[in-house]
N, C-alpha and C. Protein backbone atom coordinates (compact mmCIF):
# COMPACT_ATOMS: atom_id res chain seq x y z
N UNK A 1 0.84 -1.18 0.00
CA UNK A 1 0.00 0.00 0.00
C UNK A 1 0.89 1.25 0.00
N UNK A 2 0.32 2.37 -0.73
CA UNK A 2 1.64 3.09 -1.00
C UNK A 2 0.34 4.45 0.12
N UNK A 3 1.46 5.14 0.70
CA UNK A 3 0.99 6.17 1.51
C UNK A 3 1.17 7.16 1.00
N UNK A 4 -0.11 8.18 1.51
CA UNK A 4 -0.07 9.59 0.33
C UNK A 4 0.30 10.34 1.05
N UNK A 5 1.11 11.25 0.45
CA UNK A 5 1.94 12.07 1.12
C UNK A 5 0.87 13.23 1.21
N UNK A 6 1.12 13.83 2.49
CA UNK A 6 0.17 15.34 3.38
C UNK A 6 0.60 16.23 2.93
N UNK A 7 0.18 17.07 1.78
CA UNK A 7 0.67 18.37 1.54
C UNK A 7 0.62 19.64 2.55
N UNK A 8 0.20 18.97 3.90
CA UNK A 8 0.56 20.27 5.06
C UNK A 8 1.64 19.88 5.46
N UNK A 9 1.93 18.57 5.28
CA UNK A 9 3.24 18.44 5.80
C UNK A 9 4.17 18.54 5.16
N UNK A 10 4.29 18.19 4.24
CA UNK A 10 5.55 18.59 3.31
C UNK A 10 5.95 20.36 3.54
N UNK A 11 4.71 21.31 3.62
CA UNK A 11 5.15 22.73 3.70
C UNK A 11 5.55 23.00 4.32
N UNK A 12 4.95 22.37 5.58
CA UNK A 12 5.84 22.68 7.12
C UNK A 12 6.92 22.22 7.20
N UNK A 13 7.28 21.26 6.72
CA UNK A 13 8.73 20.91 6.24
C UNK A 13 9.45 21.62 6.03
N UNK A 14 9.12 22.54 4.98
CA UNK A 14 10.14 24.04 4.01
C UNK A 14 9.88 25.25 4.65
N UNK A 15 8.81 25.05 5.46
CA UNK A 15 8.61 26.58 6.09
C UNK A 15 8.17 26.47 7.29
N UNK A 16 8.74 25.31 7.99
CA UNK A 16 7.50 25.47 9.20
C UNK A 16 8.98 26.34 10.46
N UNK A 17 10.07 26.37 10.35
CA UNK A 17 10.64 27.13 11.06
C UNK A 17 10.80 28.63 11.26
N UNK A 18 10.34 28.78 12.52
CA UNK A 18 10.04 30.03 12.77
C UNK A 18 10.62 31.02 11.66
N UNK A 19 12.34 31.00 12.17
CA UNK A 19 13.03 32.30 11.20
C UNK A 19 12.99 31.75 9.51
N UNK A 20 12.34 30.76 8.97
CA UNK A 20 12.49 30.74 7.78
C UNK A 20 10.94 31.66 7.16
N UNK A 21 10.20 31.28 8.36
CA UNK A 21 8.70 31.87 8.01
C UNK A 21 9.11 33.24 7.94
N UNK A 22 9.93 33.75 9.06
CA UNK A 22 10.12 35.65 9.17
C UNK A 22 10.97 35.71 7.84
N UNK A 23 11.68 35.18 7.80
CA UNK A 23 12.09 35.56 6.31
C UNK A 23 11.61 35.52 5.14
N UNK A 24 10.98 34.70 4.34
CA UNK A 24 9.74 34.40 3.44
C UNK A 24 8.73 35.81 3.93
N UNK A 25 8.57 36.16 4.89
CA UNK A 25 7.79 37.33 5.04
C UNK A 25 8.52 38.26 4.63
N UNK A 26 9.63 38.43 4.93
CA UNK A 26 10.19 39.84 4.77
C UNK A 26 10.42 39.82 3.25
N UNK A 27 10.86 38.63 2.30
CA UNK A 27 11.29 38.56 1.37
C UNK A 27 10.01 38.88 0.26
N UNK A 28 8.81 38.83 0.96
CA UNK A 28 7.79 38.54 0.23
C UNK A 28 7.53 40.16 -0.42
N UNK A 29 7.82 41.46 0.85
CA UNK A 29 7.36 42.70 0.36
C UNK A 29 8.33 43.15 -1.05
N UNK A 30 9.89 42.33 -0.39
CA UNK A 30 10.72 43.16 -1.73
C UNK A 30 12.03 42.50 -1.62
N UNK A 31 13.22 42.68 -2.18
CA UNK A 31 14.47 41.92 -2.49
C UNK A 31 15.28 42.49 -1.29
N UNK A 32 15.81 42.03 0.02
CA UNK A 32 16.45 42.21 1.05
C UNK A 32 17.97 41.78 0.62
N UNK A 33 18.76 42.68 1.22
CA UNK A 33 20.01 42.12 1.75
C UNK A 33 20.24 41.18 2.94
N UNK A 34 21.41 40.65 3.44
CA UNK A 34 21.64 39.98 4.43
C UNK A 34 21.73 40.91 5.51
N UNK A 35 22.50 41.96 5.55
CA UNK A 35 22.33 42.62 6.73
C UNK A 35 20.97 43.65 7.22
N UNK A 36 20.16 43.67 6.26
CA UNK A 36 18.97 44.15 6.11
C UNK A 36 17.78 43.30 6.65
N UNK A 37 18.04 42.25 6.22
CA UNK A 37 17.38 41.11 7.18
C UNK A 37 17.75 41.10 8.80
N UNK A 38 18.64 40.74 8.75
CA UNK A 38 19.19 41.07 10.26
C UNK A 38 18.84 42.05 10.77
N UNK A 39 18.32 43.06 10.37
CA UNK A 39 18.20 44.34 11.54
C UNK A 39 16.62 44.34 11.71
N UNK A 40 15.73 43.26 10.42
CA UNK A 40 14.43 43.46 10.88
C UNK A 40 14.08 42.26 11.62
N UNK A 41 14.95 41.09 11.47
CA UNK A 41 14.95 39.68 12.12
C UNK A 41 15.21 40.27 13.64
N UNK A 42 15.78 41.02 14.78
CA UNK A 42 16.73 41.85 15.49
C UNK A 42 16.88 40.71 16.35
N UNK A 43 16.38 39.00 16.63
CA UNK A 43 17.13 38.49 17.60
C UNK A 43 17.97 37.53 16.83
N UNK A 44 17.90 37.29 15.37
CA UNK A 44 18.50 36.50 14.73
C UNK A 44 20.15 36.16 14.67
N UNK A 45 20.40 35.24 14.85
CA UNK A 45 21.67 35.39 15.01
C UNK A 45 22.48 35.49 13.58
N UNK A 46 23.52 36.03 12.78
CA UNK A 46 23.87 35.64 12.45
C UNK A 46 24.29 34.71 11.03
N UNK A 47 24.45 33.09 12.33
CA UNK A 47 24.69 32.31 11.97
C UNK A 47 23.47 31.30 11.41
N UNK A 48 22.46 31.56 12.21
CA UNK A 48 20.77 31.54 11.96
C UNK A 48 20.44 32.07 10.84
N UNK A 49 21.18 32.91 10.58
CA UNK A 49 20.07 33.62 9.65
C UNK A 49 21.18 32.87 8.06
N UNK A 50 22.16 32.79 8.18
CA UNK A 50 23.17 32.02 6.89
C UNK A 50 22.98 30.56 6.77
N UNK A 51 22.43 30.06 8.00
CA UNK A 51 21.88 28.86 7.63
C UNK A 51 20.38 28.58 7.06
N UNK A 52 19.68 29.52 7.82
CA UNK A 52 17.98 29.32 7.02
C UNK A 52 18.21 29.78 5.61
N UNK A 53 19.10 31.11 5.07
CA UNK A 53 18.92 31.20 3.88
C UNK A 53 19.43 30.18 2.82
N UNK A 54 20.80 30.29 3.68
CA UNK A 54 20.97 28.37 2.77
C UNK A 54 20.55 27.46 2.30
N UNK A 55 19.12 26.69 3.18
CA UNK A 55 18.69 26.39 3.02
C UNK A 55 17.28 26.48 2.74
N UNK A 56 16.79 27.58 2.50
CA UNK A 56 15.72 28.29 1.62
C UNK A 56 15.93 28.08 0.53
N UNK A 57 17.27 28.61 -0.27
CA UNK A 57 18.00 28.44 -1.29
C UNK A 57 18.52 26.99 -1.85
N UNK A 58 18.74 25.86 -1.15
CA UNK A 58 18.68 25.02 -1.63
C UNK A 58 17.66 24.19 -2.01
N UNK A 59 15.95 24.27 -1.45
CA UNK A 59 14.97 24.30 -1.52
C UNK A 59 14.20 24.83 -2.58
N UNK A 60 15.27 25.67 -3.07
CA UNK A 60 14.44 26.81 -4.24
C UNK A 60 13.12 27.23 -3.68
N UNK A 61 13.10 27.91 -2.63
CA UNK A 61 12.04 28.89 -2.33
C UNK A 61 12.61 30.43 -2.53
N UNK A 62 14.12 30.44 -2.36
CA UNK A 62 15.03 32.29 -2.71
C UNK A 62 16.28 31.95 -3.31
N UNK A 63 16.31 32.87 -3.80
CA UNK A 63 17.53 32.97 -4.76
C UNK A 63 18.72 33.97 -4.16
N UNK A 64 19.89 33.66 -4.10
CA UNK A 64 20.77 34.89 -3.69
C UNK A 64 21.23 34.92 -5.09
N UNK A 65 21.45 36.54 -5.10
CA UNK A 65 21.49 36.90 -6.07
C UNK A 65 22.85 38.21 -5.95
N UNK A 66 23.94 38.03 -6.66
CA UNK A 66 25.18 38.65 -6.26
C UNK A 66 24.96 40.24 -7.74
N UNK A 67 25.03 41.63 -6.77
CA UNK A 67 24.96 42.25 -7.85
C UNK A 67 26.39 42.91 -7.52
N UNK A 68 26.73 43.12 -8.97
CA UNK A 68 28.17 43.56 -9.52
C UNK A 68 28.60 45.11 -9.58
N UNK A 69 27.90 45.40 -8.31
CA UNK A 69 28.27 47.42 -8.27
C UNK A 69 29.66 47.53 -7.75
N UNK A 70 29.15 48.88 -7.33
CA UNK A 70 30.65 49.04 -6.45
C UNK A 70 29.92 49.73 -5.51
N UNK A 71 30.10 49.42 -3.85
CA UNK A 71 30.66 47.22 -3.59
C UNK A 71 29.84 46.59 -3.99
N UNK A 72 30.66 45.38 -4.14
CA UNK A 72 29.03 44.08 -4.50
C UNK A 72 27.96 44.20 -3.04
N UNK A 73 26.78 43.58 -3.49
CA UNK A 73 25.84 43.42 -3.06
C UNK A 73 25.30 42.24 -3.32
N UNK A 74 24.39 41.69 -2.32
CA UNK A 74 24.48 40.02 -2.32
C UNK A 74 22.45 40.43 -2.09
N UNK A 75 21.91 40.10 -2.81
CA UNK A 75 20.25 40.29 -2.18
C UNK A 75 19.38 38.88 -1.91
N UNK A 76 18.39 39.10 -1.43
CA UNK A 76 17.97 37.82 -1.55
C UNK A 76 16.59 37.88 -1.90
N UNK A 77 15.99 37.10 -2.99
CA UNK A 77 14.55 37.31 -3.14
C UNK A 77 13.53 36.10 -3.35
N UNK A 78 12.53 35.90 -3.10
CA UNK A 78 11.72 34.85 -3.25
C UNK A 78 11.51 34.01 -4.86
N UNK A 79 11.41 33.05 -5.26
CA UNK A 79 11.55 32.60 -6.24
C UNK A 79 9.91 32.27 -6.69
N UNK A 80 9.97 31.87 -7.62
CA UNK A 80 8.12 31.88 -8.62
C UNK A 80 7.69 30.71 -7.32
N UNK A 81 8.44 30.13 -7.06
CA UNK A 81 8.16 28.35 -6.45
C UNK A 81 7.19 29.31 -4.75
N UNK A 82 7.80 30.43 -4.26
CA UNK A 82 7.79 31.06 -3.09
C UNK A 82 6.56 31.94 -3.62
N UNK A 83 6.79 32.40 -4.39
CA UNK A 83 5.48 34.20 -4.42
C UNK A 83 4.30 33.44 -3.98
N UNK A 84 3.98 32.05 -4.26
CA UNK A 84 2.77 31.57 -3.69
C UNK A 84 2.62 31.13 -2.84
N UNK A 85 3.80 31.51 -1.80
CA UNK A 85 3.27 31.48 -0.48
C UNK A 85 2.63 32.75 0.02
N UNK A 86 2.60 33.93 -0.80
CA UNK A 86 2.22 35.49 -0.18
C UNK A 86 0.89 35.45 0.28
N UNK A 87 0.05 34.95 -0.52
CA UNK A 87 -1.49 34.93 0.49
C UNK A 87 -1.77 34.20 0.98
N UNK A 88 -0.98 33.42 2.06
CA UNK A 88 -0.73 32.61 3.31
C UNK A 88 -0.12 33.46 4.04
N UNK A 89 0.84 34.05 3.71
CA UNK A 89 1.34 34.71 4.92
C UNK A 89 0.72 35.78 4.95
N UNK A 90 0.19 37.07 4.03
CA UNK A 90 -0.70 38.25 3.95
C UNK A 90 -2.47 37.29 5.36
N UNK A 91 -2.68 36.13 4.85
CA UNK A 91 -4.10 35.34 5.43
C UNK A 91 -3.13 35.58 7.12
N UNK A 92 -1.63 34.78 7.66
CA UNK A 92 -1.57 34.84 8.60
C UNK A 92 -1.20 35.97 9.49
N UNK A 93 -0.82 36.85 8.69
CA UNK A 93 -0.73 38.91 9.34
C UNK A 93 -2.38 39.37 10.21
N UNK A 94 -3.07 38.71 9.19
CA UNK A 94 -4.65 38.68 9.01
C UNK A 94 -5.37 38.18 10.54
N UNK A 95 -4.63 37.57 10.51
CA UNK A 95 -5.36 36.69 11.26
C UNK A 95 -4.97 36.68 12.66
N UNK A 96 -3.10 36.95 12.91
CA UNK A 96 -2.38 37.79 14.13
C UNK A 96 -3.28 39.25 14.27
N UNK A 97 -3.60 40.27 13.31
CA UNK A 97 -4.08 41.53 13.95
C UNK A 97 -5.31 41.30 14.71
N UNK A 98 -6.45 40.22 14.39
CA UNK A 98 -7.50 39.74 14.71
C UNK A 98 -7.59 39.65 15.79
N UNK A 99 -6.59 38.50 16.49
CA UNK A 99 -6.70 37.97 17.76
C UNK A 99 -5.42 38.22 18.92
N UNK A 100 -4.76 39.26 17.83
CA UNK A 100 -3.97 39.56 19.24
C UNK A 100 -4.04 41.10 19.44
C-alpha cells in the first residue's frame, strides 16, 4: 500500500521554522540584503540567519542573487516556487491583527 503524502506536511517541512517563516515574510514585500534582514529579524543570530537562507535556497524557495556594483551586493529574493506562499502569509498577518 503506497501512503499519500500530506501536503501540510511537506510545507511545514520548508517553512514550518520560525526564522524561515520571518524571512519568506520579509522577502515577500521586496528583495532584502543579508544585513537588512538582520536588523528586521533583530534576535536573529547571524549564523541563523546564513543557515535558514541556505537552506531556503537550496529548496528553491530564494535565490541569492550577487549584484556587480561598487561594492558588491548580495540580495535575496523569493523565487516563482515562493510568491505563492504570499497569500498565506498576507491570510496569517490577518489573522495575528485579529486575535492579538
Amino acid at each position: 500500500m503506497i501512503k499519500e503524502i500530506c501536503p501540510v506536511t511537506e510545507t511545514i517541512k520548508l517553512i514550518g521554522k520560525k526564522w524561515n517563516l520571518l524571512i519568506l515574510k520579509n522577502l515577500s514585500e521586496r528583495p532584502y540584503s543579508f544585513n537588512e534582514l538582520k536588523r528586521n529579524l533583530d534576535s536573529i543570530s547571524s549564523k541563523t540567519l546564513s543557515e535558514s537562507l541556505a537552506y531556503l535556497n537550496k529548496e528553491g524557495l530564494i535565490v541569492r542573487e550577487v549584484k556587480v556594483n561598487s561594492p558588491i551586493r548580495v540580495e535575496y529574493r523569493l523565487t516563482k516556487k515562493a510568491s505563492g506562499l504570499k497569500p498565506v502569509l498576507e491570510d496569517m498577518a490577518k489573522w495575528g491583527k485579529k486575535w492579538l
